[in-house]
N, C-alpha and C. Protein backbone atom coordinates (compact mmCIF):
# COMPACT_ATOMS: atom_id res chain seq x y z
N UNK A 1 0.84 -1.17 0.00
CA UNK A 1 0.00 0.00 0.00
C UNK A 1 0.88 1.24 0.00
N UNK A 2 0.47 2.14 -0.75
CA UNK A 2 1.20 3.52 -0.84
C UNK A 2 0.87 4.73 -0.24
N UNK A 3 1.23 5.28 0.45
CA UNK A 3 0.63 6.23 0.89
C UNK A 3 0.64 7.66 0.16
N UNK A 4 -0.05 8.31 0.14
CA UNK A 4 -0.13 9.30 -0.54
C UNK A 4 0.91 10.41 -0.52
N UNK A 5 1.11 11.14 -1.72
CA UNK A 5 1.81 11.96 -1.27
C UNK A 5 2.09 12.82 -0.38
N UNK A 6 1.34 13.91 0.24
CA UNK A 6 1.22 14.59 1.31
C UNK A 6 1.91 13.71 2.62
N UNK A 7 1.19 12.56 2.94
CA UNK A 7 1.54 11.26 3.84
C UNK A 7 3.07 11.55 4.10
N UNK A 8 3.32 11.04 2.95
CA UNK A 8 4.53 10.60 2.71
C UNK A 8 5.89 11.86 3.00
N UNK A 9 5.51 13.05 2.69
CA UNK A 9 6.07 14.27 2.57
C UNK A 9 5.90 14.48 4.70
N UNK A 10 5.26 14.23 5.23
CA UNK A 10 4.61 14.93 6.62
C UNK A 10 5.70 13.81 7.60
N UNK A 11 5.42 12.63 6.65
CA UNK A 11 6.29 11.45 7.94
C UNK A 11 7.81 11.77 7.56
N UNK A 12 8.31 12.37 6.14
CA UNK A 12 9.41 12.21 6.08
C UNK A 12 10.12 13.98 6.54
N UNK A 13 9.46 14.79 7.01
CA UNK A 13 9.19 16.60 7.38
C UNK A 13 9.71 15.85 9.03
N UNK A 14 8.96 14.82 9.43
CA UNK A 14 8.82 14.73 11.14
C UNK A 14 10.29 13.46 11.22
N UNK A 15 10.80 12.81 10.50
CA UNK A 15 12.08 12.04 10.77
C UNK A 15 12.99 13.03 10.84
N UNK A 16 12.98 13.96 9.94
CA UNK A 16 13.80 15.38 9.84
C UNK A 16 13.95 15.91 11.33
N UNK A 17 12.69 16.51 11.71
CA UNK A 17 12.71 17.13 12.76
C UNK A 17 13.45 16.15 13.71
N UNK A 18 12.81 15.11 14.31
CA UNK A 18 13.16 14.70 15.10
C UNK A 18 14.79 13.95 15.34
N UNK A 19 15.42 13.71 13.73
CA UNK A 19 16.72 13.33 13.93
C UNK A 19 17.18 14.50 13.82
N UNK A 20 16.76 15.88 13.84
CA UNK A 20 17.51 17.06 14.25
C UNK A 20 17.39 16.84 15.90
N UNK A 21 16.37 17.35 16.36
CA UNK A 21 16.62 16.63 17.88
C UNK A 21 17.35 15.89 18.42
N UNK A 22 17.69 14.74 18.06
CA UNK A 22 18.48 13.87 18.51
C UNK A 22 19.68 14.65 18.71
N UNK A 23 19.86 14.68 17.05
CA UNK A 23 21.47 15.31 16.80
C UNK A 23 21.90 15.80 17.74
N UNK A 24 20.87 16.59 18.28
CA UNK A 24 21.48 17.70 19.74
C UNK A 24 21.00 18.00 20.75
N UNK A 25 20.88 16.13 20.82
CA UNK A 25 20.88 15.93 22.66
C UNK A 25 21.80 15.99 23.06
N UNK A 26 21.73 16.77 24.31
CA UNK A 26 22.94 16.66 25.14
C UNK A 26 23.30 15.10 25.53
N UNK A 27 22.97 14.34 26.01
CA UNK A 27 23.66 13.14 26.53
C UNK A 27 23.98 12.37 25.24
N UNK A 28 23.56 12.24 23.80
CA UNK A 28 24.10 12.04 23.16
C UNK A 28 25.21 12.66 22.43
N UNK A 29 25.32 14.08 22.83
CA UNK A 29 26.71 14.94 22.54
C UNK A 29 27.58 14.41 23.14
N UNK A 30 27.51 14.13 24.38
CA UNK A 30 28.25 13.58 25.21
C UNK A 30 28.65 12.18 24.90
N UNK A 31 28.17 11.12 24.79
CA UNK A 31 28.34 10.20 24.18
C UNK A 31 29.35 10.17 22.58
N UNK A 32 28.67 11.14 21.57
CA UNK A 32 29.45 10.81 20.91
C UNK A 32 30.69 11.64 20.76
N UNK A 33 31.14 12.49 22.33
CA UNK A 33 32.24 12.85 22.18
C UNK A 33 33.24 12.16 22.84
N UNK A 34 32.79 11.09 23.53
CA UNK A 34 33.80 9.93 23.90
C UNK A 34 33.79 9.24 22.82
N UNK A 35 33.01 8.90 22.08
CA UNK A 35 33.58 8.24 21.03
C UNK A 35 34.31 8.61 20.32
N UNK A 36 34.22 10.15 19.82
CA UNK A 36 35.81 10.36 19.17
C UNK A 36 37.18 10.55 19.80
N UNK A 37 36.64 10.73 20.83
CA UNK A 37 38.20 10.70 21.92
C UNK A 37 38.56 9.50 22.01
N UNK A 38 37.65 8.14 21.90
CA UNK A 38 38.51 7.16 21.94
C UNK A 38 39.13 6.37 20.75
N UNK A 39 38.09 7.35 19.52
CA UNK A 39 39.02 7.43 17.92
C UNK A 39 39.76 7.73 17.45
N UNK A 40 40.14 8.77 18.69
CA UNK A 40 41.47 9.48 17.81
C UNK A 40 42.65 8.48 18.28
N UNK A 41 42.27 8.04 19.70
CA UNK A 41 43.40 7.33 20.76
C UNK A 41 43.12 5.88 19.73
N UNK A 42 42.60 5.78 19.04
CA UNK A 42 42.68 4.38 18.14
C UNK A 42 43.88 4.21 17.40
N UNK A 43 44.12 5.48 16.78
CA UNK A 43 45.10 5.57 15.23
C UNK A 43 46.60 5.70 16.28
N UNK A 44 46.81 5.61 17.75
CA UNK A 44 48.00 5.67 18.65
C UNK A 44 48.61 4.72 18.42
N UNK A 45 47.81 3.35 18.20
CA UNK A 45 48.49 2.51 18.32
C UNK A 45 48.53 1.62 16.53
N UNK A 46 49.65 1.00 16.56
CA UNK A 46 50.11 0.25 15.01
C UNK A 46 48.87 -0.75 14.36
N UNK A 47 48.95 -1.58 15.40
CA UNK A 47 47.54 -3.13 14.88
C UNK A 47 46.59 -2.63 15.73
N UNK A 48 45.51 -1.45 14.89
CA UNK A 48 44.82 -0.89 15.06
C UNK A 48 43.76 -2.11 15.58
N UNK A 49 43.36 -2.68 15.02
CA UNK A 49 41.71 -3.85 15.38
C UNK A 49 42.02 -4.79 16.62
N UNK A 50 43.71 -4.73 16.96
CA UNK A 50 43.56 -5.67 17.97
C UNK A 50 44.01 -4.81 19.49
N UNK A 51 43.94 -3.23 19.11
CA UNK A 51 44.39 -2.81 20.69
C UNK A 51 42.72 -2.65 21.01
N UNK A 52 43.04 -1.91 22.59
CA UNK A 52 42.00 -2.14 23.51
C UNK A 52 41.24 -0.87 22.78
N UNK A 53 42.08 0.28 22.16
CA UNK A 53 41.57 1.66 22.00
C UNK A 53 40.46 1.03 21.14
N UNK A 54 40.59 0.45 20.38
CA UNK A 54 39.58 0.25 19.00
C UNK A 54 38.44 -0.47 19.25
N UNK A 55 38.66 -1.66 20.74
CA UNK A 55 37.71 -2.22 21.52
C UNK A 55 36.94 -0.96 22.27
N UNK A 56 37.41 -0.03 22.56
CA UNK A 56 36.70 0.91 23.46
C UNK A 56 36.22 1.87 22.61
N UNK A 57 36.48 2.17 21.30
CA UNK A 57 35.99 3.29 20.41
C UNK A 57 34.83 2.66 19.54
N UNK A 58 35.06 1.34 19.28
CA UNK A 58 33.65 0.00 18.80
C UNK A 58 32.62 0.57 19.67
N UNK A 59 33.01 0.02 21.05
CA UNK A 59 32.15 -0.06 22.12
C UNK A 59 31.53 1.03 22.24
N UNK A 60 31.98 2.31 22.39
CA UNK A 60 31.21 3.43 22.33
C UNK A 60 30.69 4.02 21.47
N UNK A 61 30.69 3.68 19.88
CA UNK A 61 30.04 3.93 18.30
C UNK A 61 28.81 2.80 18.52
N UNK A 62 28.96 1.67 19.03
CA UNK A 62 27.56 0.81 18.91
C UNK A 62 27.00 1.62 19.97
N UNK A 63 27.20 1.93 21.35
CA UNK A 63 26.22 2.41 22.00
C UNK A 63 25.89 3.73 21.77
N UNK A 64 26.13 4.92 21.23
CA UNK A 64 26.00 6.07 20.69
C UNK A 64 25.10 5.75 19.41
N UNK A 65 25.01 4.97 18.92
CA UNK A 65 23.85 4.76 17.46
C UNK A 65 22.65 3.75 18.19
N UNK A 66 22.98 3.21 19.38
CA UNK A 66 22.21 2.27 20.05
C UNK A 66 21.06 3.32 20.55
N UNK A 67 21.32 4.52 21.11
CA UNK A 67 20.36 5.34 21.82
C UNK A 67 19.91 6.20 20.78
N UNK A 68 20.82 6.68 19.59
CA UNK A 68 20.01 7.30 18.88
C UNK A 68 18.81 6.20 18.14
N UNK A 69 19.10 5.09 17.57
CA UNK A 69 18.35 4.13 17.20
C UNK A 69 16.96 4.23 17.91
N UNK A 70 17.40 3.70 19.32
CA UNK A 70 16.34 4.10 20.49
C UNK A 70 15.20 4.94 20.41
N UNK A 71 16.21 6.23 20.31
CA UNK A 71 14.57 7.61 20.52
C UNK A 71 14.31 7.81 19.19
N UNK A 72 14.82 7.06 18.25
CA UNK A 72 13.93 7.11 16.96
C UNK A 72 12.95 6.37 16.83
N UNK A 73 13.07 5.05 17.44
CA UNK A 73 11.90 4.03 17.46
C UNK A 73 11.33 4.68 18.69
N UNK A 74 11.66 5.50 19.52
CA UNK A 74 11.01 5.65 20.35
C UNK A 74 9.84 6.50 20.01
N UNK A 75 10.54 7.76 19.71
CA UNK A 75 9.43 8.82 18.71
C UNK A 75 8.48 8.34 17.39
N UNK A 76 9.29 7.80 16.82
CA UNK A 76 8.26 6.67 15.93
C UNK A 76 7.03 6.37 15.93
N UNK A 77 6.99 5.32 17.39
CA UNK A 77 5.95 4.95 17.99
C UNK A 77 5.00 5.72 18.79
N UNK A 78 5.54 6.95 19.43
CA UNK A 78 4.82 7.31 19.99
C UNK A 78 3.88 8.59 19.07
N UNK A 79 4.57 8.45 17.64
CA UNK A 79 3.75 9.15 16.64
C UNK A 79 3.05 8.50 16.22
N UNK A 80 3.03 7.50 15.73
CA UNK A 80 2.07 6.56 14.84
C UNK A 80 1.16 6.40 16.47
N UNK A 81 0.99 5.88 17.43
CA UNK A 81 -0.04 5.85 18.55
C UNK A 81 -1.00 7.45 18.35
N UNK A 82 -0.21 8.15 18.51
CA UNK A 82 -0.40 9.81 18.19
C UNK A 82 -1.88 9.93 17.39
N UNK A 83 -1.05 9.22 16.16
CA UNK A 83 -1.84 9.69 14.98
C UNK A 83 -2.95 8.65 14.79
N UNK A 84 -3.01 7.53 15.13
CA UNK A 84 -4.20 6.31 15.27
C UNK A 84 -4.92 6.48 16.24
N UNK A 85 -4.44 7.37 17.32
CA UNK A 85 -5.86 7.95 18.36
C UNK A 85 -6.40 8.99 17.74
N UNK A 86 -5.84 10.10 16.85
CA UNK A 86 -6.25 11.18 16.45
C UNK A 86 -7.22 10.93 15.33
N UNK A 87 -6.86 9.62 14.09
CA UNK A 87 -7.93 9.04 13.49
C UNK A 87 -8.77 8.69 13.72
N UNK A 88 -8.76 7.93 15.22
CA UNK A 88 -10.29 7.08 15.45
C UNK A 88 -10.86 8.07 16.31
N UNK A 89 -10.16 9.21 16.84
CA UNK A 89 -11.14 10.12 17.36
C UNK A 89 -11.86 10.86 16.56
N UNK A 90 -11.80 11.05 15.37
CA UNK A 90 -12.44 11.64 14.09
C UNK A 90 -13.68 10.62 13.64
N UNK A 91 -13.13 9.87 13.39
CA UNK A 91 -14.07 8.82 13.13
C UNK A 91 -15.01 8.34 14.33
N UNK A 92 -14.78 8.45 15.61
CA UNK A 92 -15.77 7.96 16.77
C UNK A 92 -16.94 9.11 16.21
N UNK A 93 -16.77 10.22 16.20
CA UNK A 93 -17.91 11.22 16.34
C UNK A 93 -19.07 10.81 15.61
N UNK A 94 -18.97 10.48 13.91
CA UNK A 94 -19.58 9.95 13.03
C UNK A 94 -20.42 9.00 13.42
N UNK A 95 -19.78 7.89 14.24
CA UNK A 95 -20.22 6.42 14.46
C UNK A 95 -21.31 6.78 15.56
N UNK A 96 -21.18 7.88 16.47
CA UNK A 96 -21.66 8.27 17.62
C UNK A 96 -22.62 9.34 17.33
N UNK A 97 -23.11 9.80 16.20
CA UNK A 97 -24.04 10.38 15.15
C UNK A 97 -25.09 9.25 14.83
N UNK A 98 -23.94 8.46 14.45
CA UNK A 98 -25.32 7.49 13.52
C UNK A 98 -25.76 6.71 14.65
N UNK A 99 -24.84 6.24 15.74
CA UNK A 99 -25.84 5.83 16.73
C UNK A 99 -27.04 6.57 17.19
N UNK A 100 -26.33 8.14 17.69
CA UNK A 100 -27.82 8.94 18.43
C UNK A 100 -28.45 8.47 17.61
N UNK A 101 -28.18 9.03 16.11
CA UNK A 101 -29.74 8.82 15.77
C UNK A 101 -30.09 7.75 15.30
N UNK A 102 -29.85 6.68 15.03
CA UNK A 102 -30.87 5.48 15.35
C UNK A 102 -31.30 5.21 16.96
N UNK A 103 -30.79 5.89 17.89
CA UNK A 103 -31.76 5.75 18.63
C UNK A 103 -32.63 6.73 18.93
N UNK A 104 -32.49 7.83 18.71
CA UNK A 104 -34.05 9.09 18.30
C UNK A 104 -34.86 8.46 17.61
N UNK A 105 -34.63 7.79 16.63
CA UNK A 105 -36.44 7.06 15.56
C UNK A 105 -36.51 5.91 16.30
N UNK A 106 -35.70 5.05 17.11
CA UNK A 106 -36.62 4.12 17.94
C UNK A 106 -37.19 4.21 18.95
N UNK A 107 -37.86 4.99 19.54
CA UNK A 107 -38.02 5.65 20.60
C UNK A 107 -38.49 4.47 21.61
């Protein structure tokens, strides 16, 4: 199924926004400024993949994309919930129309 253009333009307007957000969280600033401090301390040593620096600069690049990953699925979800209460609240009113009034003519 495709979603329409507009759709499509609004979800990809709000990944924008919100991986601007990210970008500049503080605790992820922080995060990924140990990770380059422990990138630069990588290139110190000769057999780069087998010192500890490159174990500790790994370690802190998976968890720095681990949390941004995070509040993207996090925000994600809590948009799409967002927007599927905001639909069926549109749609309850209607349903809650045609109820009253089938029950006004059955009196």
């Amino acid at each position: 199924m495709d979603f329409p253009p507009w759709l499509q333009q609004a979800i990809q307007a709000r990944l924008e926004e919100m991986s601007s957000r990210i970008e500049h969280d503080p605790e992820l600033s922080r995060v990924r400024g140990e990770t380059d401090e422990a990138f630069e301390a990588l290139f110190a040593g000769k057999n780069v993949e087998q010192t500890p620096e490159f174990t500790e600069w790994e370690n802190r690049y998976i968890v720095s994309k681990g949390i941004e990953n995070e509040r993207l699925y996090m925000q994600g979800l809590r948009d799409g919930i967002q927007l599927t209460v905001s639909l069926l609240g549109q749609s309850m009113p209607e349903e809650n129309d045609t109820k009253a009034q089938s029950n006004n003519a059955n009196p």
